[in-house]
N, C-alpha and C. Protein backbone atom coordinates (compact mmCIF):
# COMPACT_ATOMS: atom_id res chain seq x y z
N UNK A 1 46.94 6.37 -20.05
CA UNK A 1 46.26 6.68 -21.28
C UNK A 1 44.86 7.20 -20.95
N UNK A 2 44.40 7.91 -21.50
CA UNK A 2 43.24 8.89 -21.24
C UNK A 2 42.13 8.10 -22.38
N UNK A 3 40.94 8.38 -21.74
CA UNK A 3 40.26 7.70 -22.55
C UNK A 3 39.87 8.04 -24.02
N UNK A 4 40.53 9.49 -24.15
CA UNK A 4 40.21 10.01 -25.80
C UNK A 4 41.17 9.18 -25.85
N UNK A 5 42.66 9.40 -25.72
CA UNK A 5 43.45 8.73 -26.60
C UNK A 5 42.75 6.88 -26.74
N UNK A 6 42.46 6.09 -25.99
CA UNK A 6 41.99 4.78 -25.95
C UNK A 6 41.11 5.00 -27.10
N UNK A 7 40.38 6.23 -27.26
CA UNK A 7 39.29 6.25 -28.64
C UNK A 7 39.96 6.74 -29.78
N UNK A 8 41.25 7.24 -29.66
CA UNK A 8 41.89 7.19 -30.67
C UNK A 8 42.28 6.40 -31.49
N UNK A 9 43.10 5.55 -30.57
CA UNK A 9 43.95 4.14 -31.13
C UNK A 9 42.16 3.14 -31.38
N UNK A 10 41.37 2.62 -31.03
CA UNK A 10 40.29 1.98 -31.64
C UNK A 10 39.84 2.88 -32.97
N UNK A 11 40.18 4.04 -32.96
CA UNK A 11 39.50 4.29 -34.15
C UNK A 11 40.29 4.86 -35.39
N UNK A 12 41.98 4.73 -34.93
CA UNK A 12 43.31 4.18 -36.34
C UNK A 12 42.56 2.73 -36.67
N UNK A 13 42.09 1.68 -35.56
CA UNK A 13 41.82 0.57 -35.92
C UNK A 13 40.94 0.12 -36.90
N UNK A 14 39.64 1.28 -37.09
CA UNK A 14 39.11 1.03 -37.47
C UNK A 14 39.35 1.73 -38.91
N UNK A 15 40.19 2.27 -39.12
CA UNK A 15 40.32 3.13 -40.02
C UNK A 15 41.36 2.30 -40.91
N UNK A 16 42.15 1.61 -40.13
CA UNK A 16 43.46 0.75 -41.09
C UNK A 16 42.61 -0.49 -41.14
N UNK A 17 41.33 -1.12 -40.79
CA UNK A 17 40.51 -1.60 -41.34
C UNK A 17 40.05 -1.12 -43.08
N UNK A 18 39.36 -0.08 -42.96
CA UNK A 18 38.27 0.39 -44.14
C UNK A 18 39.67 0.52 -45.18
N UNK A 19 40.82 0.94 -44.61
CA UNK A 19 42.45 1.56 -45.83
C UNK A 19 42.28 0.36 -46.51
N UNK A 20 42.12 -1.29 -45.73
CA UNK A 20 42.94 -2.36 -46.58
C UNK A 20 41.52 -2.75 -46.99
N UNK A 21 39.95 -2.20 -47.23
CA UNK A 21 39.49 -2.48 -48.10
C UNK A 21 39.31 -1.52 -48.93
N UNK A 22 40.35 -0.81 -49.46
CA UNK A 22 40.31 0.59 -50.64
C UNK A 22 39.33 1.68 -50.23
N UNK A 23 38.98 1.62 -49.10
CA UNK A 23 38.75 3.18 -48.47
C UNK A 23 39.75 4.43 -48.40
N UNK A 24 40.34 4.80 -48.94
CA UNK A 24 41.15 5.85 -48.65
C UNK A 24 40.46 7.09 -47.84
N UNK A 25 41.31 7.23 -46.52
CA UNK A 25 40.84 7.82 -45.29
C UNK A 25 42.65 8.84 -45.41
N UNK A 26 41.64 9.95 -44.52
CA UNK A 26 42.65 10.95 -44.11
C UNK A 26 42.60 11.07 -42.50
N UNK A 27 43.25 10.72 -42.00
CA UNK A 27 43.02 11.28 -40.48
C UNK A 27 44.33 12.12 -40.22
N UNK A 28 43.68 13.45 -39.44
CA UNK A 28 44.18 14.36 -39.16
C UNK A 28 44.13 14.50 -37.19
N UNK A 29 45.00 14.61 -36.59
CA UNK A 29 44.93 14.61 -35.14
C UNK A 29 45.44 15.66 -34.78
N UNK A 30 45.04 16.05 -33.12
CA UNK A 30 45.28 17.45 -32.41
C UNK A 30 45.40 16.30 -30.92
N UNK A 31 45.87 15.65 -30.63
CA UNK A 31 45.45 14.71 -29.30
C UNK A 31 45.33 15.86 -28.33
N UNK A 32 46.46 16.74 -28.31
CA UNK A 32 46.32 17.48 -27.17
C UNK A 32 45.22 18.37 -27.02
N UNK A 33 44.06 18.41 -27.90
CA UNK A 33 42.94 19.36 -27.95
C UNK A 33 42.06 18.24 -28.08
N UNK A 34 42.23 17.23 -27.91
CA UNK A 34 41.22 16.20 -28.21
C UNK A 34 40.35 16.43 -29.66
N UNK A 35 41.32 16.62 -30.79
CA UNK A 35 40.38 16.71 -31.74
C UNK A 35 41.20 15.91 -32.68
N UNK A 36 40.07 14.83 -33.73
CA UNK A 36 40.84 14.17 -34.78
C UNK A 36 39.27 14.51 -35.90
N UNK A 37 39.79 14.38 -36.91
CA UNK A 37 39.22 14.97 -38.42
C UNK A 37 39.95 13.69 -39.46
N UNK A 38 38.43 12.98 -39.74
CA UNK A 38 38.57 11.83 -41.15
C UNK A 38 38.09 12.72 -42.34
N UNK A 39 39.01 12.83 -42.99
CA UNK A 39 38.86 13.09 -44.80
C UNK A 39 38.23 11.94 -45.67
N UNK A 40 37.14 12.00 -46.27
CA UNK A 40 37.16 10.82 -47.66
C UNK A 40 38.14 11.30 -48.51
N UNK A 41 38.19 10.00 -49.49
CA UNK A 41 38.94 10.61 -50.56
C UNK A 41 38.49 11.65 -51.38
N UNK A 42 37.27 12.06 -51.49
CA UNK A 42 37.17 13.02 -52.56
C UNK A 42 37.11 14.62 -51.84
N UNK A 43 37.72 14.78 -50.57
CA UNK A 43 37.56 15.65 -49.69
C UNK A 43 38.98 16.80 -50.70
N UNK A 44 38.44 18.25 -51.11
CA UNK A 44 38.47 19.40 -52.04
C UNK A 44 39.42 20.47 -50.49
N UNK A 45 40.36 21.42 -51.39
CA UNK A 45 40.86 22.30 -50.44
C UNK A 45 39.55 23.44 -49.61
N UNK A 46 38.67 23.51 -50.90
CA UNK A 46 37.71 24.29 -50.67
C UNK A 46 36.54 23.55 -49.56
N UNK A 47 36.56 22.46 -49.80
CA UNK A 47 35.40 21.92 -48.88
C UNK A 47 36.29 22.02 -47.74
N UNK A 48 36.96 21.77 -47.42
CA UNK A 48 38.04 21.42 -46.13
C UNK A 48 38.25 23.03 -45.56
N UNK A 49 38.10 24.12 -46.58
CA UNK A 49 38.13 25.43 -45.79
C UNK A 49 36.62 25.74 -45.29
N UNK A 50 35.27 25.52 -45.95
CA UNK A 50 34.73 25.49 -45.66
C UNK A 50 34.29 25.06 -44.21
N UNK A 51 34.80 23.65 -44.23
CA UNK A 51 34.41 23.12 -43.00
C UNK A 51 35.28 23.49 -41.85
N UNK A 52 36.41 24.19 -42.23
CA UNK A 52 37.05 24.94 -40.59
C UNK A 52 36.21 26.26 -40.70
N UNK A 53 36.20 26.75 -41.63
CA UNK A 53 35.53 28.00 -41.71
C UNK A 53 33.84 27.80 -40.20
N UNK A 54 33.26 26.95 -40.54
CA UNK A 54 32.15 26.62 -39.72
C UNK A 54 32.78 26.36 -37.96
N UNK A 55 33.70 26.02 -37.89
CA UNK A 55 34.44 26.42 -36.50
C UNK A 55 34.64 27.77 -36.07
N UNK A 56 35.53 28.43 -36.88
CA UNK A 56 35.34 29.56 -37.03
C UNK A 56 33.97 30.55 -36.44
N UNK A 57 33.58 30.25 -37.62
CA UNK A 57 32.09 31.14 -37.13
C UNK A 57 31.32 30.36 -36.02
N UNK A 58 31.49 29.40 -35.42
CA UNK A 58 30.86 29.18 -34.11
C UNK A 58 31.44 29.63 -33.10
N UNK A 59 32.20 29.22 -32.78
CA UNK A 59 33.01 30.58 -32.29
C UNK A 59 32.49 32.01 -32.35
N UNK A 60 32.40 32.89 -33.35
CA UNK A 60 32.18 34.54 -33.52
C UNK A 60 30.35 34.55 -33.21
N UNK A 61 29.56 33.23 -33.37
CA UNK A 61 28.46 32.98 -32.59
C UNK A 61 28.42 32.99 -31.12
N UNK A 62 28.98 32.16 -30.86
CA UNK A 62 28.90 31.20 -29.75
C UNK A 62 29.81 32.41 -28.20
N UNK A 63 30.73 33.42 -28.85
CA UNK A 63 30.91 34.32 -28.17
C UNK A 63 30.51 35.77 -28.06
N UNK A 64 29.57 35.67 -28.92
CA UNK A 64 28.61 37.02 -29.03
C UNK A 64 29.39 38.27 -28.98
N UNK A 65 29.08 39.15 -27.78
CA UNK A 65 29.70 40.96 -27.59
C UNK A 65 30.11 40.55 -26.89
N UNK A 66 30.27 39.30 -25.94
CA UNK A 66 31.37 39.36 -25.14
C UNK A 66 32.58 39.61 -24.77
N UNK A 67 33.30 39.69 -26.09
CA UNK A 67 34.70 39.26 -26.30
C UNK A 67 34.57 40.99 -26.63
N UNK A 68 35.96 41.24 -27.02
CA UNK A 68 36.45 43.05 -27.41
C UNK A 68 36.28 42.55 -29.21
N UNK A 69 36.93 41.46 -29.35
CA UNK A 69 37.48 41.19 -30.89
C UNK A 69 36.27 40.37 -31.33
N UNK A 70 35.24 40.08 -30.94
CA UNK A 70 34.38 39.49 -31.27
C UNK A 70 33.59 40.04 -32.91
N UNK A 71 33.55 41.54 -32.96
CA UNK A 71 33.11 41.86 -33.73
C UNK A 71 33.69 41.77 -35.36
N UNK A 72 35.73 41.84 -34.89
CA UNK A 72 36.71 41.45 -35.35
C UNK A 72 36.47 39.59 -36.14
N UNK A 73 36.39 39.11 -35.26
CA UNK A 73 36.11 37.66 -36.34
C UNK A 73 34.95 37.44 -37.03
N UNK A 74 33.57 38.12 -36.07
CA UNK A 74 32.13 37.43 -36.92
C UNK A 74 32.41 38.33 -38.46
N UNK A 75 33.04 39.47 -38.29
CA UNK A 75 32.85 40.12 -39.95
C UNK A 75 34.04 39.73 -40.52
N UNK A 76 35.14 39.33 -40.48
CA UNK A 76 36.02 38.37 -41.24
C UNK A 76 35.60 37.21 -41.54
N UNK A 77 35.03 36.01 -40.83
CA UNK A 77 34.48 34.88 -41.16
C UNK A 77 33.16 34.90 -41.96
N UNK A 78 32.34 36.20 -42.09
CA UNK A 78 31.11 36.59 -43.03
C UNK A 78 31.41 36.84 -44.28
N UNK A 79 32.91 37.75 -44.70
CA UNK A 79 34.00 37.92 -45.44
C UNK A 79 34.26 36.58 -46.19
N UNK A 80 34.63 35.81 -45.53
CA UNK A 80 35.42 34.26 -45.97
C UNK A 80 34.47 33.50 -46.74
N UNK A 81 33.42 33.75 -45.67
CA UNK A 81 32.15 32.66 -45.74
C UNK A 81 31.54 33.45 -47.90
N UNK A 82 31.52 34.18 -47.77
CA UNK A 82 31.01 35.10 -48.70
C UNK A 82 32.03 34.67 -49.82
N UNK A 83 33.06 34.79 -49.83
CA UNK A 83 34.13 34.64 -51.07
C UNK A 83 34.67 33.20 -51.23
N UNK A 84 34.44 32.24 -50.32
CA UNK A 84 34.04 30.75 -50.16
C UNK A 84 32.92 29.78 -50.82
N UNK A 85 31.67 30.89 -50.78
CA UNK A 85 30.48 30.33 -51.73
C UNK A 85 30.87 30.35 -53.35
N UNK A 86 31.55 31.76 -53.02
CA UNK A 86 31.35 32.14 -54.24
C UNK A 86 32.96 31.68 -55.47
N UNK A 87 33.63 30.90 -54.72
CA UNK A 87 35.04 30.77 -55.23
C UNK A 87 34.79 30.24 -56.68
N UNK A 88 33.61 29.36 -56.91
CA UNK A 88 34.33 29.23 -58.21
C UNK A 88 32.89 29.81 -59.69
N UNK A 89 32.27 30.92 -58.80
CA UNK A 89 31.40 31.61 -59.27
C UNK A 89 31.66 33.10 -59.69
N UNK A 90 30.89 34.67 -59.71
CA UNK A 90 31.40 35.19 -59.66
C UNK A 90 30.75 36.08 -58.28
N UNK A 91 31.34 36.97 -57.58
CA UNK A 91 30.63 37.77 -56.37
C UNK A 91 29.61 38.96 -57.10
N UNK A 92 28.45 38.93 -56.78
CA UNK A 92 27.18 39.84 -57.40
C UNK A 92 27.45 41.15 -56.83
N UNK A 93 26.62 41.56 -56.79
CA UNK A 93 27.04 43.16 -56.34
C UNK A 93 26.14 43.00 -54.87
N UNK A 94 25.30 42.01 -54.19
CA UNK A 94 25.08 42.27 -53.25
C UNK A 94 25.96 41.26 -52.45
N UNK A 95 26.97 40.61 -52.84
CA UNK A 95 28.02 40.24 -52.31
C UNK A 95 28.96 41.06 -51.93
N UNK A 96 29.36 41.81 -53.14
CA UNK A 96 30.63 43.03 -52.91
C UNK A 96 29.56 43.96 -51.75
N UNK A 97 28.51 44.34 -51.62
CA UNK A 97 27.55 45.30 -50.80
C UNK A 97 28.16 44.63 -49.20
N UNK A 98 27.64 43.62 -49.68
CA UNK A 98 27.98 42.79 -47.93
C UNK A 98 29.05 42.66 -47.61
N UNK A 99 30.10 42.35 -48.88
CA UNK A 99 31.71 42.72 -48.08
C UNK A 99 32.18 44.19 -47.70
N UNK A 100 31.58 45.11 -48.57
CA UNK A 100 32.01 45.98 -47.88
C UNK A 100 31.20 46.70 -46.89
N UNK A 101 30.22 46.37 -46.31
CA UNK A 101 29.34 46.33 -44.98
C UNK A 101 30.49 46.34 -44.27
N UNK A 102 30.89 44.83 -44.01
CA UNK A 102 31.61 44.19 -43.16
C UNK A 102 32.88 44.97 -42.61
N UNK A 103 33.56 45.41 -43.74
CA UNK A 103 34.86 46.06 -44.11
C UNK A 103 34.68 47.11 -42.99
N UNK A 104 33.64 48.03 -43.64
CA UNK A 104 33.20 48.90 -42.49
C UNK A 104 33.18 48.64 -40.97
N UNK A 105 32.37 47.67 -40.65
CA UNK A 105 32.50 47.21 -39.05
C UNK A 105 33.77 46.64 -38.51
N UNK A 106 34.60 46.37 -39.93
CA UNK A 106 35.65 46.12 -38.73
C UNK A 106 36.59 47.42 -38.94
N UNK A 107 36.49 47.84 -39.57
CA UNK A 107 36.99 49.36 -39.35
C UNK A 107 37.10 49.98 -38.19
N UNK A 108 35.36 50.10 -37.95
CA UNK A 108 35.24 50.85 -36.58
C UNK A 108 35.17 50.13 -35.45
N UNK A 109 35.33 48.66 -35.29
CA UNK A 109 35.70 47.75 -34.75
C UNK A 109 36.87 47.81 -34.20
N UNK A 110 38.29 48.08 -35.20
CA UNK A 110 39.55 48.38 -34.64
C UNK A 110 39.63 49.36 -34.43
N UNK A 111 39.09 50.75 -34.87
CA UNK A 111 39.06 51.90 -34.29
C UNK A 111 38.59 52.12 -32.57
N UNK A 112 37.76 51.23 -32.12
CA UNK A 112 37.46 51.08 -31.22
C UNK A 112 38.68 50.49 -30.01
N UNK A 113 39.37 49.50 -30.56
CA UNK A 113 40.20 48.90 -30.13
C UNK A 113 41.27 49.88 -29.95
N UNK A 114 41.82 50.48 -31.25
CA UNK A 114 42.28 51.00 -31.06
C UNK A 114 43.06 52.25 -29.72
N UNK A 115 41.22 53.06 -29.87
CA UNK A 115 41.10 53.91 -28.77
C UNK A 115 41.81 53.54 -27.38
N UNK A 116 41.12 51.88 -27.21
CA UNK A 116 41.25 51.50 -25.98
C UNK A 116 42.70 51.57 -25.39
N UNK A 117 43.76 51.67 -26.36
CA UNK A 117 45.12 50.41 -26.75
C UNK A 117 45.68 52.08 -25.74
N UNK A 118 45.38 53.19 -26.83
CA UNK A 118 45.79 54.35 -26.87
C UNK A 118 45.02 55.50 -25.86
N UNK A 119 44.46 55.11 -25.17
CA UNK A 119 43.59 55.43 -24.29
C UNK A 119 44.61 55.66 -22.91
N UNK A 120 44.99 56.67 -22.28
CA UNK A 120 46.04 56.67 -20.54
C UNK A 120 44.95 56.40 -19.60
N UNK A 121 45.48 55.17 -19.10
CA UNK A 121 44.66 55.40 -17.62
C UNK A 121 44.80 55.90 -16.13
């Protein structure tokens, strides 16, 4: 047993603790990525996209121009992030401005890719 999993099982423990005093908990697991995610109960589809959404974009941070597709996720997740704020509002016109910024870069983003795909070497 690996020591995430050992912090796993202590922390079902602690969790089927808080259940049998009317905590209602969500736990969600990935063991093999070492990742687990507690829900409260009042945890929303929208907050819950939100908060992968913020993975997401650390990621399209966190890998800068490095990547080919890099430019590919930071303007989809700016996209998301944008129509996410705004889900139960309406999008302004410098929202629609900024989505279709975006639209644009990944345009020439896959055009780029493209080239490469279709490119003889």
């Amino acid at each position: 047993m690996t020591s995430f999993d050992a912090f796993y099982n202590d922390l079902l423990e602690l969790v089927n603790k808080h259940e049998k005093n009317n905590t209602p908990l969500k736990v969600e697991k990935d063991l093999e990525t070492n990742i687990v995610k507690i829900f409260g109960e009042n945890i929303t589809a929208l907050a819950r996209a939100k908060n992968g959404l913020n993975d997401v974009t650390e990621l399209a941070y966190a890998t800068a121009e490095h990547h080919p597709y890099w430019n590919l996720l930071y303007n989809c997740s700016e996209i998301t992030n944008i129509v996410l704020e705004k889900w139960k509002s309406e999008l302004s016109k410098k929202d629609i401005s900024d989505i279709e910024w975006s639209i644009k870069e990944l345009k020439q983003s896959l055009d780029k890719i493209t080239e490469k795909i279709n490119d003889p070497i």
